[in-house]
C-alpha atoms as a PDB file:
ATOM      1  CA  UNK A   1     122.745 152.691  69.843  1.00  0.00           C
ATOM      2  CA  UNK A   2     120.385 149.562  70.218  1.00  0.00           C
ATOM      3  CA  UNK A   3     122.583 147.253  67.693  1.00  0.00           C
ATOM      4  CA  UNK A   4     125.041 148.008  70.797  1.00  0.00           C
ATOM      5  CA  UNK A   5     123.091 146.873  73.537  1.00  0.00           C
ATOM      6  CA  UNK A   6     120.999 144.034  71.764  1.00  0.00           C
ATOM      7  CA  UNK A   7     124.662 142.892  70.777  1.00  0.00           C
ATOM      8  CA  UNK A   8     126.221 142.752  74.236  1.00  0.00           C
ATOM      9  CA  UNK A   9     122.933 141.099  75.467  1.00  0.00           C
ATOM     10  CA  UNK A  10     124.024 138.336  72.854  1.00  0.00           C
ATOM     11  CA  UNK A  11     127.136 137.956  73.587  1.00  0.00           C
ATOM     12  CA  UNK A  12     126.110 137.833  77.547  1.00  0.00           C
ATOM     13  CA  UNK A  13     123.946 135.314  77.538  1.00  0.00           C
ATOM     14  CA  UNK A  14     125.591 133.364  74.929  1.00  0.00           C
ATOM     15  CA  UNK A  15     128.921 133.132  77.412  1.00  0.00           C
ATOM     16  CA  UNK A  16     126.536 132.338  80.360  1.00  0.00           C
ATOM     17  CA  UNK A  17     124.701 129.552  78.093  1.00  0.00           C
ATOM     18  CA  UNK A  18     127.881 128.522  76.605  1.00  0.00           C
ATOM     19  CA  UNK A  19     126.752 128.205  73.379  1.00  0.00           C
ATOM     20  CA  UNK A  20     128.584 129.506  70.291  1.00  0.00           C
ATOM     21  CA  UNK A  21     126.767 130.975  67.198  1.00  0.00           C
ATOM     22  CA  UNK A  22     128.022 131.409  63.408  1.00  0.00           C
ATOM     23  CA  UNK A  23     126.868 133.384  60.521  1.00  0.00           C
ATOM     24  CA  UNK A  24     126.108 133.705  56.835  1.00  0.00           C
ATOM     25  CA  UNK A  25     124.909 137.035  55.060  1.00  0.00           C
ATOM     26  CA  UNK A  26     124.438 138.245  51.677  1.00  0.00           C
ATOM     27  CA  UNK A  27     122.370 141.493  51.625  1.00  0.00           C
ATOM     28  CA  UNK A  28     124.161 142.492  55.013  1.00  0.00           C
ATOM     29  CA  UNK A  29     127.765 142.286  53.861  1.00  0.00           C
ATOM     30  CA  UNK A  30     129.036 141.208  57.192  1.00  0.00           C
ATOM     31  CA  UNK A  31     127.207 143.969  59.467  1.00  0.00           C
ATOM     32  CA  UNK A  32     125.337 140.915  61.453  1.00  0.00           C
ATOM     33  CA  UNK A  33     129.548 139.492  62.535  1.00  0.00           C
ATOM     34  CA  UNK A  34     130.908 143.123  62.630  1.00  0.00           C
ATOM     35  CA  UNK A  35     127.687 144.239  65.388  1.00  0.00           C
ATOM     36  CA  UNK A  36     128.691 140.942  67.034  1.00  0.00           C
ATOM     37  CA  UNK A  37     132.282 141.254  67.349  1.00  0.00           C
ATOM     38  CA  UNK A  38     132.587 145.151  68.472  1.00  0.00           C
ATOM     39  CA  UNK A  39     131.312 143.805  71.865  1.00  0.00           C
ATOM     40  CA  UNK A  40     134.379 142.653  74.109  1.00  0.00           C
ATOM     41  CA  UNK A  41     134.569 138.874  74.503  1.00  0.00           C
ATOM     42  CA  UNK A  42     132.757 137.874  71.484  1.00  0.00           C
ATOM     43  CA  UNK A  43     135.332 135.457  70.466  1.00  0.00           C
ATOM     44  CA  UNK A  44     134.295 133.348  73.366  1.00  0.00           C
ATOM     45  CA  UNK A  45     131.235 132.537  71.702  1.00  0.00           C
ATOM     46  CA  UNK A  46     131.214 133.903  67.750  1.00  0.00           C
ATOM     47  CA  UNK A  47     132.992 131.096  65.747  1.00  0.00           C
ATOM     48  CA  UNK A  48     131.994 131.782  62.156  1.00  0.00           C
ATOM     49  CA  UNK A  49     130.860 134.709  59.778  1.00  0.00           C
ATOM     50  CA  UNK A  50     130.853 134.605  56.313  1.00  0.00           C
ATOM     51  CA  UNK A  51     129.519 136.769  53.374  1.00  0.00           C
ATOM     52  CA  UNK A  52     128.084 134.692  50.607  1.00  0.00           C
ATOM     53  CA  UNK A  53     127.285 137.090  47.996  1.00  0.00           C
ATOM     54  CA  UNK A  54     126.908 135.749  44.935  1.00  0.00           C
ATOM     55  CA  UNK A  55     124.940 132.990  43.825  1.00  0.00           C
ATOM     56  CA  UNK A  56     128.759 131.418  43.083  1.00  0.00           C
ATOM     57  CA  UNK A  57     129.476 131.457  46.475  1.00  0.00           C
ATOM     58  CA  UNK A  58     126.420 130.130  47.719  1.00  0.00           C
ATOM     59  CA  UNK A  59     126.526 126.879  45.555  1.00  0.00           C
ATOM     60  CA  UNK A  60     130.526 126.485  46.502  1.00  0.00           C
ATOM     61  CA  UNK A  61     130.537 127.600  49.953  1.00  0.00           C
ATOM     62  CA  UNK A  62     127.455 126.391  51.036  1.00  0.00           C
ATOM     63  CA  UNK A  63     126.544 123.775  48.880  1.00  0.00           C
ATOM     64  CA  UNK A  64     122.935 124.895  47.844  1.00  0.00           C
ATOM     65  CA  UNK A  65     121.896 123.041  45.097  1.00  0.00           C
ATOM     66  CA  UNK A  66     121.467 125.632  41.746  1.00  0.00           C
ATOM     67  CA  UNK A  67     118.296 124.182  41.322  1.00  0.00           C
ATOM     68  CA  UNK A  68     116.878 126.053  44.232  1.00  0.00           C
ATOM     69  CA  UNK A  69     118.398 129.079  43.583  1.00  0.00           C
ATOM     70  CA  UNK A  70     116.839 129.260  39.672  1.00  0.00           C
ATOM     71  CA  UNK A  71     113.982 127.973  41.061  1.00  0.00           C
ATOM     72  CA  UNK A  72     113.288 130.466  43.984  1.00  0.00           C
ATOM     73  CA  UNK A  73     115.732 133.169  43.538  1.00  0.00           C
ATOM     74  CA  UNK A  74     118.856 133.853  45.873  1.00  0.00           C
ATOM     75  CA  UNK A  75     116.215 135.683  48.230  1.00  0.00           C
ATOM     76  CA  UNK A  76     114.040 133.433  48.458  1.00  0.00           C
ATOM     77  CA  UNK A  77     112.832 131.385  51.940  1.00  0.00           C
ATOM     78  CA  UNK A  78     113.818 127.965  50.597  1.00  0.00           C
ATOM     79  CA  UNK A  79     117.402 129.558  50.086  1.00  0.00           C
ATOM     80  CA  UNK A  80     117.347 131.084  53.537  1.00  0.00           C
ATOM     81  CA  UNK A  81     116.642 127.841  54.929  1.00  0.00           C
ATOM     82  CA  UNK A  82     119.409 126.745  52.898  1.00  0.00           C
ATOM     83  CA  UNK A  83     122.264 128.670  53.958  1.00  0.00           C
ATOM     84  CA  UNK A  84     120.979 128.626  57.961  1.00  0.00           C
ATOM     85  CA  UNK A  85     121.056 124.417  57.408  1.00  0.00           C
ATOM     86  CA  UNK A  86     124.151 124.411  55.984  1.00  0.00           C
ATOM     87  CA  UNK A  87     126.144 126.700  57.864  1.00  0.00           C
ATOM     88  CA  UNK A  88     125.007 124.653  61.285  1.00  0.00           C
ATOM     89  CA  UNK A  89     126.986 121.847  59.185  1.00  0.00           C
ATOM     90  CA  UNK A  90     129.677 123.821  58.375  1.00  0.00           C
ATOM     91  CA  UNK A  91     130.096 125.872  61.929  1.00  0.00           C
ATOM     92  CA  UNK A  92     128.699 123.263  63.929  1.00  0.00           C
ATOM     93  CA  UNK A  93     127.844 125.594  65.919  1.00  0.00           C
ATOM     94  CA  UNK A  94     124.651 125.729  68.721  1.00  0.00           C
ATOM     95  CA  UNK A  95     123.310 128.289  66.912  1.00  0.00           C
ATOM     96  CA  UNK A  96     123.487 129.433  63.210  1.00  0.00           C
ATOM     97  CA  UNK A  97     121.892 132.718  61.255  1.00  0.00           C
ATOM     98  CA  UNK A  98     121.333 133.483  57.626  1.00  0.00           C
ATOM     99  CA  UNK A  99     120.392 136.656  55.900  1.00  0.00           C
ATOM    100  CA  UNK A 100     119.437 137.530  52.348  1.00  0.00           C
ATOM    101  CA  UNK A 101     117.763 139.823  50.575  1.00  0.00           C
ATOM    102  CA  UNK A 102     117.547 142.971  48.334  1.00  0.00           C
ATOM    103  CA  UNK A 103     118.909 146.204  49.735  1.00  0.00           C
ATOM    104  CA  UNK A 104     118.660 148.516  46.534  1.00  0.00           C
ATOM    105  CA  UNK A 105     119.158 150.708  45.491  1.00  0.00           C
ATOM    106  CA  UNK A 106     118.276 148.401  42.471  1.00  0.00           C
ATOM    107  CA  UNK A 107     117.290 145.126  41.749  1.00  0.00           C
ATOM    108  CA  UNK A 108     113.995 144.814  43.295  1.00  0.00           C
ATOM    109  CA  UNK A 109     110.968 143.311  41.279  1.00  0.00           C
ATOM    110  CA  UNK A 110     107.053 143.332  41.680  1.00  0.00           C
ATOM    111  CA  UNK A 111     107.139 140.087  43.503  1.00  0.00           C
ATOM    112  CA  UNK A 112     110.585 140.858  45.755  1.00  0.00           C
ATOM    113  CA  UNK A 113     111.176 144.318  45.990  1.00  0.00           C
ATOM    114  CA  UNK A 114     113.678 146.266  47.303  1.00  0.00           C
ATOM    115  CA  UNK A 115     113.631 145.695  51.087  1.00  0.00           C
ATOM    116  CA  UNK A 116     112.183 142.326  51.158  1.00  0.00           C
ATOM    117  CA  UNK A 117     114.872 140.237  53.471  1.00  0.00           C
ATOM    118  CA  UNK A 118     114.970 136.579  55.020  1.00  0.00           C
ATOM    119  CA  UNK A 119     116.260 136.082  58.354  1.00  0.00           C
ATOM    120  CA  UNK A 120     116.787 132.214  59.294  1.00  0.00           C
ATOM    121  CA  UNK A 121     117.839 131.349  62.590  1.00  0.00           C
ATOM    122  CA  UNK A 122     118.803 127.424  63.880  1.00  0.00           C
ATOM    123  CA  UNK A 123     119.599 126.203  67.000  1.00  0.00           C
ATOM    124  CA  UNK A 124     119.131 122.646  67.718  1.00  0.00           C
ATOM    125  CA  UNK A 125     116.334 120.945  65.714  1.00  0.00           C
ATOM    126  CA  UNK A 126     114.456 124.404  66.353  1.00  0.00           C
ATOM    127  CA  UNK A 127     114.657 126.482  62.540  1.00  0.00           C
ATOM    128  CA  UNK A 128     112.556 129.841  61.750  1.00  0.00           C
ATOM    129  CA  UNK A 129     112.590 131.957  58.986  1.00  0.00           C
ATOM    130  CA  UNK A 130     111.579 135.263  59.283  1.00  0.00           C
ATOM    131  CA  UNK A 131     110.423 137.164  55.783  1.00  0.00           C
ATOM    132  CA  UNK A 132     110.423 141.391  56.274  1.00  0.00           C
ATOM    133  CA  UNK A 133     109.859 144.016  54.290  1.00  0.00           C
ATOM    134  CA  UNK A 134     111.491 147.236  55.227  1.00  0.00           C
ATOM    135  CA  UNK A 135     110.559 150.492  53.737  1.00  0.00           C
ATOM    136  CA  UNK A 136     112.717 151.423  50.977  1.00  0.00           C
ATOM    137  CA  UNK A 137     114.785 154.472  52.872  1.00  0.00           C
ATOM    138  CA  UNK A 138     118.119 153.143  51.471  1.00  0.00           C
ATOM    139  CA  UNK A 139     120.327 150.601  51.130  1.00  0.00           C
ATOM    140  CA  UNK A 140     121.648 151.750  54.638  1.00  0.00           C
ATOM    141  CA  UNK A 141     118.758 151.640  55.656  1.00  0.00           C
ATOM    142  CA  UNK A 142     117.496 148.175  54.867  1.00  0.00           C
ATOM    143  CA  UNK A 143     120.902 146.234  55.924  1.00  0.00           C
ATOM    144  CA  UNK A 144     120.747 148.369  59.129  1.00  0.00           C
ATOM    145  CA  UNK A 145     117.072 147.071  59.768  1.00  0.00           C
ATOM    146  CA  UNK A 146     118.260 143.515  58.580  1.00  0.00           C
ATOM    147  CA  UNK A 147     120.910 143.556  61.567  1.00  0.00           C
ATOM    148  CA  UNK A 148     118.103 145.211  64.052  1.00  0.00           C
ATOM    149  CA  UNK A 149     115.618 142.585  63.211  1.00  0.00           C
ATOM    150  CA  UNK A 150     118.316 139.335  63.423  1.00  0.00           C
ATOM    151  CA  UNK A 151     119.682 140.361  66.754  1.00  0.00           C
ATOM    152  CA  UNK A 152     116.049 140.400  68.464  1.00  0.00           C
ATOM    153  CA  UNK A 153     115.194 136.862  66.269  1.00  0.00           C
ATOM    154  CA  UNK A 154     118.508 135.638  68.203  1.00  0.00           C
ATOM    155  CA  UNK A 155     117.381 137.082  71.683  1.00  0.00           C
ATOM    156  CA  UNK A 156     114.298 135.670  70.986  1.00  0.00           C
ATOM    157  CA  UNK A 157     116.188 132.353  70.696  1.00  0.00           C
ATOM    158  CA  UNK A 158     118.325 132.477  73.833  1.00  0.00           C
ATOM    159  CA  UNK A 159     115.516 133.261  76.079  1.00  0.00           C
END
C-alpha cells in the first residue's frame, strides 16, 4: 500500500528532524491521523488530529470567523488557509495540515463539485494550499486520494 510507505517515510524523517506535526480534516474524517498513526512510533512526532466537520465546529474549534465561511463556503481556499493557520496556533506544532472538501456522494455544485478538495500545509512562515479535483469514483475514493495527495504535500515539505 503506498499510504503505508509514504506514512512511515513521514514519520521517519519527522523523528530524525524532530519536528512534530498536527492535523485538521473535514472531508477526510480522520483518515490523514489514522494513516499517520498505524506506523509504529508516530506518537513521537504526531501531537494533534482533529475532525472539524461542521461549519459549528470550525467557528468553535478553530475560530474561523462565519464571515468567511458564508462568504467562501466551508471548501473554500480562504477556509483552508484558515483551519491550517489556526491549528499551528492551537498545536503549536512545526508543522500543521488541513483538509476540506466534498467527497459525495452529494453535495457538489457547478462551481465545487464533488471531488474538489483543499490541502493546506504550514510549517514555519512557509503556507501552501493545494486545490484538486479528483474524479468522482466515490466517496472512498476521493478521501482516499485526499490522504494520497497530503502525505506527498508533507514529504514535499520535509525534504
Amino acid at each position: 500500500m503506498v499510504l503505508n510507505t509514504k506514512s512511515k517515510k513521514i514519520v521517519s524523517l519527522l523523528k530524525k528532524k524532530k519536528l512534530k506535526i498536527s492535523f485538521v480534516e473535514s472531508c477526510t474524517g480522520g483518515m490523514l491521523s489514522s494513516a499517520i498513526t498505524s506506523v509504529s512510533g508516530s506518537s513521537k512526532v504526531f501531537t494533534l488530529g482533529l475532525v472539524a466537520y461542521s461549519n459549528h465546529s470550525k467557528t468553535k474549534m478553530l475560530k474561523i470567523p462565519k464571515n468567511i465561511i458564508r462568504k467562501y463556503g466551508s471548501v473554500s481556499e480562504q477556509v483552508c488557509l484558515t483551519m491550517v493557520k489556526n491549528l499551528s496556533k492551537i498545536s503549536k506544532t512545526n508543522i500543521s495540515v488541513s483538509i476540506t472538501g466534498i467527497a459525495g456522494p452529494s453535495g457538489g455544485t457547478k462551481i465545487k463539485p464533488i471531488g474538489l478538495v483543499y490541502v493546506g500545509i504550514k510549517k514555519g512562515n512557509k503556507i501552501e494550499v493545494k486545490k484538486y479535483l479528483f474524479k468522482n469514483k466515490g466517496r472512498s475514493y476521493i478521501q482516499k486520494a485526499a490522504v494520497n495527495k497530503s502525505l506527498g504535500l508533507i514529504l514535499s515539505f520535509l525534504k
